[in-house]
C-alpha atoms as a PDB file:
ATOM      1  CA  UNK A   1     271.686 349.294 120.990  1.00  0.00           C
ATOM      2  CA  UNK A   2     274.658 348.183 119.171  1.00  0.00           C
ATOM      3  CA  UNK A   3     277.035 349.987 116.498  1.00  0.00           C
ATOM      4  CA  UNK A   4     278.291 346.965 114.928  1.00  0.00           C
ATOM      5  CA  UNK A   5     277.406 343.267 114.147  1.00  0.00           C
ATOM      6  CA  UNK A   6     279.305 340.737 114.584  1.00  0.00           C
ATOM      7  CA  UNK A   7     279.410 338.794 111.161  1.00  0.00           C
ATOM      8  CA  UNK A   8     281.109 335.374 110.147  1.00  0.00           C
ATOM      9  CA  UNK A   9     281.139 334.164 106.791  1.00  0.00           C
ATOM     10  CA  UNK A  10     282.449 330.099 106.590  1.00  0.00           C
ATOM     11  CA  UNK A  11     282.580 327.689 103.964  1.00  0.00           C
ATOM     12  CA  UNK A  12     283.836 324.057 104.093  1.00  0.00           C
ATOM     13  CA  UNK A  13     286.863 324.646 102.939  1.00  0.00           C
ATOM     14  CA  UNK A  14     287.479 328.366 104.757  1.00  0.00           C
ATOM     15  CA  UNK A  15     286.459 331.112 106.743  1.00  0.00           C
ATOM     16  CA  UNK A  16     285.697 334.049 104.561  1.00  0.00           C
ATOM     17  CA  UNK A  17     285.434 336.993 106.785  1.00  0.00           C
ATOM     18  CA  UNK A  18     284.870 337.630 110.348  1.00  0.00           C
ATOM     19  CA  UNK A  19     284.917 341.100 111.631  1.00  0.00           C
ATOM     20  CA  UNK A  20     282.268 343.844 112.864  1.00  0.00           C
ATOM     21  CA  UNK A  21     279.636 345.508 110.204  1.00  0.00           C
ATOM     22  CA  UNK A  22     277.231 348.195 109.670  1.00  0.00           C
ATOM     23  CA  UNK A  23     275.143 345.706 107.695  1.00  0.00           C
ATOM     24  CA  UNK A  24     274.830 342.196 105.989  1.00  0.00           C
ATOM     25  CA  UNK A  25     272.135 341.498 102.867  1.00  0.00           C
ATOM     26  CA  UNK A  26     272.213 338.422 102.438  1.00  0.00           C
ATOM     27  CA  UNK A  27     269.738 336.498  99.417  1.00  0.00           C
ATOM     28  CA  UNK A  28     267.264 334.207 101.546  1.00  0.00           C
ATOM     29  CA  UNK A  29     265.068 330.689  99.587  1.00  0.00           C
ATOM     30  CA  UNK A  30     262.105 333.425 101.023  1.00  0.00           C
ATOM     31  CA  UNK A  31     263.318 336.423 100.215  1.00  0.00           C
ATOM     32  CA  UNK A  32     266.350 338.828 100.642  1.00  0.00           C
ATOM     33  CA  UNK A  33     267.177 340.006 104.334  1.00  0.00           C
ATOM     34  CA  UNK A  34     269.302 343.099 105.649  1.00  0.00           C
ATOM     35  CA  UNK A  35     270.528 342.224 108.697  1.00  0.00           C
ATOM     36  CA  UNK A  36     271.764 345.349 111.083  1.00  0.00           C
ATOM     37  CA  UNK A  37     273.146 345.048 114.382  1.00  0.00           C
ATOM     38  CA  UNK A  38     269.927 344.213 117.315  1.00  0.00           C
ATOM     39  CA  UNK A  39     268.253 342.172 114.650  1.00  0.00           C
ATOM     40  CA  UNK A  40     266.048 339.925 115.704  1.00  0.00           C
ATOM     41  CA  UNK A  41     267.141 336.448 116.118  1.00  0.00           C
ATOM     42  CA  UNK A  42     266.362 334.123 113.462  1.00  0.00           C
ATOM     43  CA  UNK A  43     267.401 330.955 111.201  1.00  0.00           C
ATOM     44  CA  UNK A  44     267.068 331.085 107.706  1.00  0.00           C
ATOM     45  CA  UNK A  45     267.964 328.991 104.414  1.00  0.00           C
ATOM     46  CA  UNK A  46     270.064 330.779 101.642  1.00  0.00           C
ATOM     47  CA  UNK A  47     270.042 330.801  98.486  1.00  0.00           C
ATOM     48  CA  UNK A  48     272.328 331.273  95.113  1.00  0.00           C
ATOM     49  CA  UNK A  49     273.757 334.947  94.817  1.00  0.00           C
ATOM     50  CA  UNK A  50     275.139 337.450  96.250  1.00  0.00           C
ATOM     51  CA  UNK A  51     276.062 338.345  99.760  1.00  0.00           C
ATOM     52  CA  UNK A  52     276.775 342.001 100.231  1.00  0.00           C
ATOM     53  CA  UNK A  53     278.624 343.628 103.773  1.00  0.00           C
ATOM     54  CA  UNK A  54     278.722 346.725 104.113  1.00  0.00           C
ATOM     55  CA  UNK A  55     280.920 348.127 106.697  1.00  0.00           C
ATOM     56  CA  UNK A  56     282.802 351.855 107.140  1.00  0.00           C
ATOM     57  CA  UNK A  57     280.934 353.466 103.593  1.00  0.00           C
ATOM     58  CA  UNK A  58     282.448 350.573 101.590  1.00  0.00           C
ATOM     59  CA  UNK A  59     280.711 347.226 100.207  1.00  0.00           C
ATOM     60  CA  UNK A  60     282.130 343.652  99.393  1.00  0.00           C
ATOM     61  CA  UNK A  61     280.518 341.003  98.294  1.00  0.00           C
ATOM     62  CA  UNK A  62     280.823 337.949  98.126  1.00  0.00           C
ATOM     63  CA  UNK A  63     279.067 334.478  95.902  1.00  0.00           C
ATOM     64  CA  UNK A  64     276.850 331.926  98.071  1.00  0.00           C
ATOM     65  CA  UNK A  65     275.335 328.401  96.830  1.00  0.00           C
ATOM     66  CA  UNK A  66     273.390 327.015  99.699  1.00  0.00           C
ATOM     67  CA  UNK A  67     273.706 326.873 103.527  1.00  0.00           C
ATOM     68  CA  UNK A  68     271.922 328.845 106.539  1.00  0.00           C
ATOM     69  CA  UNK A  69     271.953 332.220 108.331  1.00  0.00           C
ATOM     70  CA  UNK A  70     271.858 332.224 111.918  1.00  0.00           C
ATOM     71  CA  UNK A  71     271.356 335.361 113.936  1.00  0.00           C
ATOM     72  CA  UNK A  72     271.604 335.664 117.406  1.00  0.00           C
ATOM     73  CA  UNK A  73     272.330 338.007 119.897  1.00  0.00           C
ATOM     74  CA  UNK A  74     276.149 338.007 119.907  1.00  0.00           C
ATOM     75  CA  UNK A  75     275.899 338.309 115.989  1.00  0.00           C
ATOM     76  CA  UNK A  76     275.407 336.582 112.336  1.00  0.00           C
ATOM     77  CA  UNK A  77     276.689 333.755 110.996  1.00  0.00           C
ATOM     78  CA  UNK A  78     276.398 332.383 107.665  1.00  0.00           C
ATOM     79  CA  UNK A  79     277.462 328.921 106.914  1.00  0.00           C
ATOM     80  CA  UNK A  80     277.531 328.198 103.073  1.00  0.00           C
ATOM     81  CA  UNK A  81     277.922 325.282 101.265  1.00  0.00           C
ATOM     82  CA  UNK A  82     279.876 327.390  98.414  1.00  0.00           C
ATOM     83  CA  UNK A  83     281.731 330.658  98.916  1.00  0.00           C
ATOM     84  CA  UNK A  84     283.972 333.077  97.885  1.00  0.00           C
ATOM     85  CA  UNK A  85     284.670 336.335  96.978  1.00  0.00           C
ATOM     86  CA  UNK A  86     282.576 337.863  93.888  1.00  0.00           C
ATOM     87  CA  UNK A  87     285.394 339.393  92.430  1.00  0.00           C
ATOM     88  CA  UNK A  88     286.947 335.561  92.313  1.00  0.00           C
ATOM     89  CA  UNK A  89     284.110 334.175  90.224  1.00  0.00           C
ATOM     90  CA  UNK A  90     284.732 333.446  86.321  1.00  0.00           C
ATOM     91  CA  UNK A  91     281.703 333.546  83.447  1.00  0.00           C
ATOM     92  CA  UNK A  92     283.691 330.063  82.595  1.00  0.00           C
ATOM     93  CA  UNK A  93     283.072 328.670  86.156  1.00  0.00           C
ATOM     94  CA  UNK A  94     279.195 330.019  86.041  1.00  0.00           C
ATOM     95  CA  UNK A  95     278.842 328.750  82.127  1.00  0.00           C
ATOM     96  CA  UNK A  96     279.693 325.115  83.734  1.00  0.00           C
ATOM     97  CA  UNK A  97     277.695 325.321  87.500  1.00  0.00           C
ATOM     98  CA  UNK A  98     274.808 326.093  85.372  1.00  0.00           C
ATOM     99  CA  UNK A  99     275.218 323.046  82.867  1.00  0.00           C
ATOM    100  CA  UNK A 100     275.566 321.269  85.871  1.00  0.00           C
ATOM    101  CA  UNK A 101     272.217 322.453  87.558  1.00  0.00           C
ATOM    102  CA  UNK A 102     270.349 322.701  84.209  1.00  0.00           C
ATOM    103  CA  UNK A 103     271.325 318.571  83.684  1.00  0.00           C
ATOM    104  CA  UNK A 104     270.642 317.864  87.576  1.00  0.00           C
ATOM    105  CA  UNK A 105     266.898 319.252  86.616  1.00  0.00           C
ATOM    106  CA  UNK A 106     265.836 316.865  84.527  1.00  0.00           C
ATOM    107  CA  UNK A 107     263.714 314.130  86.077  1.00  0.00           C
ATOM    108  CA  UNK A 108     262.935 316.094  89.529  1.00  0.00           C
ATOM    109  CA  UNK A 109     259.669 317.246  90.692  1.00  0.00           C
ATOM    110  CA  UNK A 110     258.464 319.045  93.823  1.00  0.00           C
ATOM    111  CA  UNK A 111     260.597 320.531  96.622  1.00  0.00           C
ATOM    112  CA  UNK A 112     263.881 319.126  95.131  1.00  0.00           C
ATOM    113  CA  UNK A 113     262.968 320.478  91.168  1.00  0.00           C
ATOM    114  CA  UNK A 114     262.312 323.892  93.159  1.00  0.00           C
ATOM    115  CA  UNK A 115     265.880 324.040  94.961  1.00  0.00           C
ATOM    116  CA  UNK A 116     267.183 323.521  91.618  1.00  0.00           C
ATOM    117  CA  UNK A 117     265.594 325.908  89.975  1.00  0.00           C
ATOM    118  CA  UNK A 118     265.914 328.411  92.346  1.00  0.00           C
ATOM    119  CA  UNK A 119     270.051 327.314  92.423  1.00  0.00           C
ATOM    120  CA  UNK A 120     270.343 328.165  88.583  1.00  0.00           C
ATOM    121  CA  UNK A 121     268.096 331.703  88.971  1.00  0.00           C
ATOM    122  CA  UNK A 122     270.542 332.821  90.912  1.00  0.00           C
ATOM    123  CA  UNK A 123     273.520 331.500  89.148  1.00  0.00           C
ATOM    124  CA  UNK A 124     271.997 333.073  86.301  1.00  0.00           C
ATOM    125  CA  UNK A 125     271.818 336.529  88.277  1.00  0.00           C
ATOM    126  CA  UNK A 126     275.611 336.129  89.110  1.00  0.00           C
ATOM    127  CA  UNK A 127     276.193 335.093  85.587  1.00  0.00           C
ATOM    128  CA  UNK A 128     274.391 338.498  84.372  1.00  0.00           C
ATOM    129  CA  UNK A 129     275.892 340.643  87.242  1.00  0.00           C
ATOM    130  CA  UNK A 130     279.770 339.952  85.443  1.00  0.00           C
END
């Protein structure tokens, strides 16, 4: 059994973290996961929130809109669409993302109205969390 996982966090525009953890939560479209080292492997869409690693007694977390979390043996990788560091985020940045997701709304049904709406619940979340 492993100590640590191996976790990568990467973003279009950057790679976020990479480095050995005690554990990853990480906000799934079906749920919230914790991810420890020997998890099983698996692929699963994120969602809008709030990616927390915990590693050595201390946390840091980090924002996420959209991407995947893969898990396999050698580790976790997250690949988001969005990303950054928590900390980084502005109520003036989170006041405009969810104009922009409350405008994109209007006029979609189905699957795509429930991405959406799941987009500006969490938005909303980070929004509340500052």
């Amino acid at each position: 059994m492993a100590d640590k996982l191996q976790f990568s966090l990467v973003s279009p525009e950057r790679q976020l973290f990479a480095g050995e953890v005690d554990q990853v939560d990480i906000p799934g479209t079906e749920g919230d996961m914790g991810i420890f080292p020997d998890h099983a492997p698996l692929m699963a869409a994120i969602r809008t929130g709030a990616i927390t690693v915990y590693s050595g007694g201390e946390e840091t977390q980090y924002f996420v809109q959209g991407g995947f979390a893969d898990v396999t043996p050698e580790g976790l990788t997250v690949l988001a669409e969005r990303a950054g560091p928590l900390a980084e985020l502005s109520a003036d940045s989170l006041t405009d993302d969810i104009a922009k997701a409350e405008a994109k709304l209007d006029g979609l049904e189905g699957e795509a109205a429930l991405a959406v709406r799941q987009d500006l619940d969490g938005l909303r979340a980070l929004q509340a969390g500052l």
